[in-house]
N, C-alpha and C. Protein backbone atom coordinates (compact mmCIF):
# COMPACT_ATOMS: atom_id res chain seq x y z
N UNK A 1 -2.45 -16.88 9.05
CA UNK A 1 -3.11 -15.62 9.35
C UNK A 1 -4.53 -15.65 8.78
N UNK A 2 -5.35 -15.28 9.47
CA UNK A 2 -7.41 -15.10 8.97
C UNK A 2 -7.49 -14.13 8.03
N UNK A 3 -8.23 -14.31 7.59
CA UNK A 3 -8.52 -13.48 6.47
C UNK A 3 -9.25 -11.80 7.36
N UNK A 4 -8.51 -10.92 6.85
CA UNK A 4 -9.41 -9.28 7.47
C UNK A 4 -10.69 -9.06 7.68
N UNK A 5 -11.09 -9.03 8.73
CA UNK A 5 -12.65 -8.77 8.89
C UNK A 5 -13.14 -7.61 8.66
N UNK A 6 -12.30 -6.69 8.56
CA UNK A 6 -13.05 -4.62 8.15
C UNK A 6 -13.42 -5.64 6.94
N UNK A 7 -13.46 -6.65 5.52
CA UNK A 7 -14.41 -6.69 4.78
C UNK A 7 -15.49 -6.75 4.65
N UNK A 8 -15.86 -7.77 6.00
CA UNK A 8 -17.37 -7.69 6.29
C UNK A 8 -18.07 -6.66 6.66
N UNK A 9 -17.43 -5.07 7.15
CA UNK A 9 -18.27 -4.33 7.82
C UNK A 9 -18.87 -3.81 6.73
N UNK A 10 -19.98 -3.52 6.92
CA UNK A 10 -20.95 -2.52 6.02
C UNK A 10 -20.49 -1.32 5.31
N UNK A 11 -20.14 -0.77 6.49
CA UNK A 11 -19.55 0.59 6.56
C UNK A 11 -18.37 0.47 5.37
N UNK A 12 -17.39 -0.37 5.54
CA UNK A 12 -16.11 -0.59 4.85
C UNK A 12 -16.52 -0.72 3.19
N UNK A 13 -17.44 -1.84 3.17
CA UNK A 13 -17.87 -2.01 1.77
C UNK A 13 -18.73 -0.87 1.06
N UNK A 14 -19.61 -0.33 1.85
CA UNK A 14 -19.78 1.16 1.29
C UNK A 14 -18.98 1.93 0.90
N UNK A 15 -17.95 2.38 1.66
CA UNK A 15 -16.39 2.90 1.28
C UNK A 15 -16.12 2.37 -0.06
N UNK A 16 -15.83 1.62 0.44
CA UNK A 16 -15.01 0.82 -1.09
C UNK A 16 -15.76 0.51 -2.63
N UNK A 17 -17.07 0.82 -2.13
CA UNK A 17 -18.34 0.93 -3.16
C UNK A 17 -17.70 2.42 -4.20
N UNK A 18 -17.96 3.58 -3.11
CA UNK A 18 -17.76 4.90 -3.47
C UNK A 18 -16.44 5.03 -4.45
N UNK A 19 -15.22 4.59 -3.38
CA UNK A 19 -13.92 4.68 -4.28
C UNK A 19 -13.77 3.99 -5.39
N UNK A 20 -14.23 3.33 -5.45
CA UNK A 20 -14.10 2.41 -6.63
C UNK A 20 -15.13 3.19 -8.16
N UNK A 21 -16.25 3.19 -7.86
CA UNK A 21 -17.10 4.21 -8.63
C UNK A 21 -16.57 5.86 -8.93
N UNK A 22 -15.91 6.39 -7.82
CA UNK A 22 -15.35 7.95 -8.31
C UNK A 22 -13.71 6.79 -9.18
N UNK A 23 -13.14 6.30 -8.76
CA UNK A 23 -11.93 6.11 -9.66
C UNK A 23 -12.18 5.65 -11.24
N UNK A 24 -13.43 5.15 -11.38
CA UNK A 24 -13.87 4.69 -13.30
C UNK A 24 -14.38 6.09 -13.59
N UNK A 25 -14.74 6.93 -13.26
CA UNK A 25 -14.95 8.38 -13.49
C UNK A 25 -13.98 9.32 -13.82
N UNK A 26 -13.00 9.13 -12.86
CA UNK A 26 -11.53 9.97 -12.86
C UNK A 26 -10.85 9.18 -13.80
N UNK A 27 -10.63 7.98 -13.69
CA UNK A 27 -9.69 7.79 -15.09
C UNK A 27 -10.22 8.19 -16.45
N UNK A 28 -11.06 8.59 -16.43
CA UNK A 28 -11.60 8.94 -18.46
C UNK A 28 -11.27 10.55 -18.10
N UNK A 29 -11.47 11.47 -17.06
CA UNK A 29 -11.05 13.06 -17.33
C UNK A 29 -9.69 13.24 -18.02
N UNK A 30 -9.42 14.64 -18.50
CA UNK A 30 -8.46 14.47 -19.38
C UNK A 30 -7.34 15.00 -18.23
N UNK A 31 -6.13 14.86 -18.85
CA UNK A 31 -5.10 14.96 -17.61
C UNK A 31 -5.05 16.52 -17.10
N UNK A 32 -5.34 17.44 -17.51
CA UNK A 32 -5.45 18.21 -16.26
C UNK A 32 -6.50 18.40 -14.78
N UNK A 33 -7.85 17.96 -15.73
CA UNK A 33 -8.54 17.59 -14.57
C UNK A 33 -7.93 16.32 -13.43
N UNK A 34 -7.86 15.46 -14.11
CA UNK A 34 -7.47 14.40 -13.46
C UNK A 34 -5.86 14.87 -11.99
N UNK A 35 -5.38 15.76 -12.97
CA UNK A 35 -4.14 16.18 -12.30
C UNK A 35 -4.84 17.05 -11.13
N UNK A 36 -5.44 17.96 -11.15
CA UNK A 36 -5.91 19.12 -10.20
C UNK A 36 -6.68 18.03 -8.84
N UNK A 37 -8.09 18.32 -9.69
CA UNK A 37 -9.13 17.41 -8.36
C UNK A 37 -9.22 16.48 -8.43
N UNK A 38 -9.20 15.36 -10.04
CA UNK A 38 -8.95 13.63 -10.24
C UNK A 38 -8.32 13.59 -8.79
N UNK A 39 -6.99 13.49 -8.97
CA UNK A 39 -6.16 12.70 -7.38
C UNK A 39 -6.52 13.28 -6.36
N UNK A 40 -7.25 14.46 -6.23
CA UNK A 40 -7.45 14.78 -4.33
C UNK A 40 -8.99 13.80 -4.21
N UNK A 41 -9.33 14.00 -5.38
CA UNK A 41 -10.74 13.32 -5.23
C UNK A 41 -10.62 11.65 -4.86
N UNK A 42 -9.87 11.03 -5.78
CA UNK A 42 -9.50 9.77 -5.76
C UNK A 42 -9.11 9.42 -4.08
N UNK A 43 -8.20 9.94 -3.64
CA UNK A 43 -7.28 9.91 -2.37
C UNK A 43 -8.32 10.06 -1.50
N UNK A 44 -9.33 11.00 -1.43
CA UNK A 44 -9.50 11.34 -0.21
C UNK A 44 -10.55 9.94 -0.41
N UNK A 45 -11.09 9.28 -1.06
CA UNK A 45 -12.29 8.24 -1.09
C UNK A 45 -11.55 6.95 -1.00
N UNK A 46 -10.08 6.84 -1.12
CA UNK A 46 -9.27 5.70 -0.94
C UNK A 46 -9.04 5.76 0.47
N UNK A 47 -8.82 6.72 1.06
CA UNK A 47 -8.82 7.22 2.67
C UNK A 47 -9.64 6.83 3.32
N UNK A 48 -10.64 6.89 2.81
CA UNK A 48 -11.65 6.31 3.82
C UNK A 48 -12.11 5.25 3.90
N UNK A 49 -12.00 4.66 2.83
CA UNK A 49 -11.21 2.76 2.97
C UNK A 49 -10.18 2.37 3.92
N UNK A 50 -9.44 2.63 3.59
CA UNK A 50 -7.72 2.63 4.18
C UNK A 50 -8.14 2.49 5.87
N UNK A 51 -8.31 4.04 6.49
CA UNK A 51 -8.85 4.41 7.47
C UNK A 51 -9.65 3.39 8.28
N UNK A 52 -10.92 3.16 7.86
CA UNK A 52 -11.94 1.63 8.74
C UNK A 52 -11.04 0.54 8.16
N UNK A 53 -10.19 0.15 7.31
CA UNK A 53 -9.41 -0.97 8.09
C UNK A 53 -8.08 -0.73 8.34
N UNK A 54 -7.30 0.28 8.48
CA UNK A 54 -6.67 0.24 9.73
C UNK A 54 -7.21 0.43 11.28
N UNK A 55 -8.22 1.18 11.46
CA UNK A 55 -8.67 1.61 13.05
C UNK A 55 -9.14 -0.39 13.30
N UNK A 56 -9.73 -0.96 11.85
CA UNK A 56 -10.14 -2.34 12.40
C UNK A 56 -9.67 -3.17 12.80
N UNK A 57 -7.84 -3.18 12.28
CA UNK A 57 -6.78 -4.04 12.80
C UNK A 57 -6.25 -3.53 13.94
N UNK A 58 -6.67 -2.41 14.68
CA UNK A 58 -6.07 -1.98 15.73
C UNK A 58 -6.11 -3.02 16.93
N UNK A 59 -7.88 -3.58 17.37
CA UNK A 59 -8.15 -4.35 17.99
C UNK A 59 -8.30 -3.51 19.68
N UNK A 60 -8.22 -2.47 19.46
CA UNK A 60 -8.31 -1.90 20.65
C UNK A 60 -9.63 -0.48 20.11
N UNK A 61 -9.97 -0.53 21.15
CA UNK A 61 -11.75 0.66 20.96
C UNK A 61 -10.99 2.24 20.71
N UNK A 62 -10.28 2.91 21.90
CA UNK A 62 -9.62 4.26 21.42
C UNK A 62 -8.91 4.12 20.01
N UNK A 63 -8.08 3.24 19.73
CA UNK A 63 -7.64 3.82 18.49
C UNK A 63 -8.60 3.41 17.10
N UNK A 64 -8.91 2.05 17.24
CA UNK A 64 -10.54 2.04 16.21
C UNK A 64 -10.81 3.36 16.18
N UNK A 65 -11.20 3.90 17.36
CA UNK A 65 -12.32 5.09 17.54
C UNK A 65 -11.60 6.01 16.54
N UNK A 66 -10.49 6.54 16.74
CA UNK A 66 -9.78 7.39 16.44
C UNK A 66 -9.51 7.09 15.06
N UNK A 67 -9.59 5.84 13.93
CA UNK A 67 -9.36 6.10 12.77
C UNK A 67 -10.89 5.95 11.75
N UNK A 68 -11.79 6.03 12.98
CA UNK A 68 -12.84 6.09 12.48
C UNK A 68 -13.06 7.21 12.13
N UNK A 69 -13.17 8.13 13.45
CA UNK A 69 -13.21 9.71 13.34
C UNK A 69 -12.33 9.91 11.25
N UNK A 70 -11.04 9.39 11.46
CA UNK A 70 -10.53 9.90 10.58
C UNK A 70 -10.90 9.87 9.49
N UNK A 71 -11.45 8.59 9.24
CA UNK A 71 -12.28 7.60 8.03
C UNK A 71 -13.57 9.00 7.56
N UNK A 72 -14.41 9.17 8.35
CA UNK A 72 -15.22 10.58 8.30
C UNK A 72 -14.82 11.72 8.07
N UNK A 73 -13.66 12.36 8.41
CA UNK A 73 -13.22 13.43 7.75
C UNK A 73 -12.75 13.31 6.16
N UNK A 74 -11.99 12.17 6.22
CA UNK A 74 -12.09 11.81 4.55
C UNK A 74 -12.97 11.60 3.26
N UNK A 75 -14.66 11.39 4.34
CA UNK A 75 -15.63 10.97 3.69
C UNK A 75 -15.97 12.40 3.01
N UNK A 76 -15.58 13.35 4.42
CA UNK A 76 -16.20 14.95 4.25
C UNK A 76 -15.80 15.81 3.04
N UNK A 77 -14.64 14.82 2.94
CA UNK A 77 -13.42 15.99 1.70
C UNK A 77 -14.24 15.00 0.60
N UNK A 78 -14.29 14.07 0.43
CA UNK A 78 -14.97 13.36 -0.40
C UNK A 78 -15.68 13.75 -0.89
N UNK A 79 -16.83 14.42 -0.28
CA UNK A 79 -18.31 14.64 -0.57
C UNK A 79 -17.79 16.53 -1.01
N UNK A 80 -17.02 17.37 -0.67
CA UNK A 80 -16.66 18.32 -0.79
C UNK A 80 -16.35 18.43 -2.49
N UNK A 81 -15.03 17.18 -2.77
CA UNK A 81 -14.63 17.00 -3.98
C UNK A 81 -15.47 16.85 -5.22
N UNK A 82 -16.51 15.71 -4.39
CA UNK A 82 -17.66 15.63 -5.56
C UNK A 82 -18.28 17.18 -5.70
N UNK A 83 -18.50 17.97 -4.66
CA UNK A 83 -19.58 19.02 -5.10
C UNK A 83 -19.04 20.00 -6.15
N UNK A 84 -17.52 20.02 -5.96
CA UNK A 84 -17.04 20.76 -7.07
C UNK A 84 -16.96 20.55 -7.85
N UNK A 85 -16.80 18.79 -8.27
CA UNK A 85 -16.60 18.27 -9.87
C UNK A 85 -18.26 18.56 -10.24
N UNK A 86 -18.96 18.68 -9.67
CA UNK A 86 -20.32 18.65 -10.36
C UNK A 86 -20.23 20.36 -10.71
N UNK A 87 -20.09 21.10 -9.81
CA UNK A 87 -20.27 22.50 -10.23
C UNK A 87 -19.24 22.69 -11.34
N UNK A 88 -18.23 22.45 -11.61
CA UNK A 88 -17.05 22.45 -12.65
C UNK A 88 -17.73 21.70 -14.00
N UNK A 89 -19.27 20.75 -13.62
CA UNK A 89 -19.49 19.87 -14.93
C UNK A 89 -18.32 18.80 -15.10
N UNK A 90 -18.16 18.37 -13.96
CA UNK A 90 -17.26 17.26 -14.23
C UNK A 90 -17.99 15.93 -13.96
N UNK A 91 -18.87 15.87 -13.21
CA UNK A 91 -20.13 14.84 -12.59
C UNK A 91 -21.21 15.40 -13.61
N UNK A 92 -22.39 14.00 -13.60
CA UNK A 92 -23.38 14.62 -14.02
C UNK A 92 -24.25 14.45 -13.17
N UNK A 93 -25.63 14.64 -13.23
CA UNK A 93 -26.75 14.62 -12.27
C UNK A 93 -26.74 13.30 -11.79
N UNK A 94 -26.86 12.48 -12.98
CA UNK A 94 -26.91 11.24 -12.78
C UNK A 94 -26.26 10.62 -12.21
N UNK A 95 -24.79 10.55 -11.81
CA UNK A 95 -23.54 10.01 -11.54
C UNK A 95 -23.87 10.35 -10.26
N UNK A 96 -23.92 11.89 -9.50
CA UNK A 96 -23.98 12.20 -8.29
C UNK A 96 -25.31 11.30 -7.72
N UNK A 97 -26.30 11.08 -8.44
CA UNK A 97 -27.28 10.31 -7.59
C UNK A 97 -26.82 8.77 -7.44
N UNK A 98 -26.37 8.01 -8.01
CA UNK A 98 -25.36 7.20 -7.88
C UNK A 98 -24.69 7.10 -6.58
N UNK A 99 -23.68 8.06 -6.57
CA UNK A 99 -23.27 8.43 -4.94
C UNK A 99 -23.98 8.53 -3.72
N UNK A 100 -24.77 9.35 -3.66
CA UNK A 100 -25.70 9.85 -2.60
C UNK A 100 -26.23 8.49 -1.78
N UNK A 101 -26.65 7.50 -2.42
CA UNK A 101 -27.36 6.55 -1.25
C UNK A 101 -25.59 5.83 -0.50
N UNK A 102 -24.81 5.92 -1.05
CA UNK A 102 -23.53 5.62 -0.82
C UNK A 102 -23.21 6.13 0.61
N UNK A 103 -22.76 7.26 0.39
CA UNK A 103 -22.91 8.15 1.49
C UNK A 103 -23.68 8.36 2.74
């Protein structure tokens, strides 16, 4: 079997840029944060990994298409999650600029 090509896409490694950077963040909150928005935050930025390479192993354009779409709604809750950890003071200025070219 070849090795997965969603690694090479851009798109994918950006993903996986993001999740990886919000999860060294979320593991140091203390466990109730971590319990509340930690895991929706975590999940929804693992989602959108997940997402561009499953639509990539599909091998067919409609359903690609279709877990792309999905891959983007996950990005949306993503970017949602961050805005609250920052308003909560859970992000700092700095951290969120970090993100942003990500995105």
């Amino acid at each position: 079997m070849n090795r997965p090509d969603f690694e090479n896409l851009e798109v994918y490694q950006l993903a996986e840029k993001l999740a990886n950077e919000i999860w060294y963040i979320v593991k140091d909150w203390d466990y109730f944060t971590k319990d509340t928005i930690g895991k929706q935050l975590v999940r929804a930025a693992d989602s959108v990994c997940a997402n561009i390479a499953e639509g990539r192993g599909r091998y067919n354009f409609q359903d690609n298409r279709r877990f792309v779409k999905i891959a983007r709604g996950f990005l949306y809750e993503t970017i949602s999650w961050l805005r609250l950890a920052y308003s909560r003071q859970l992000v700092t200025t700095e951290k969120v600029s970090r993100f942003k070219p990500i995105y």
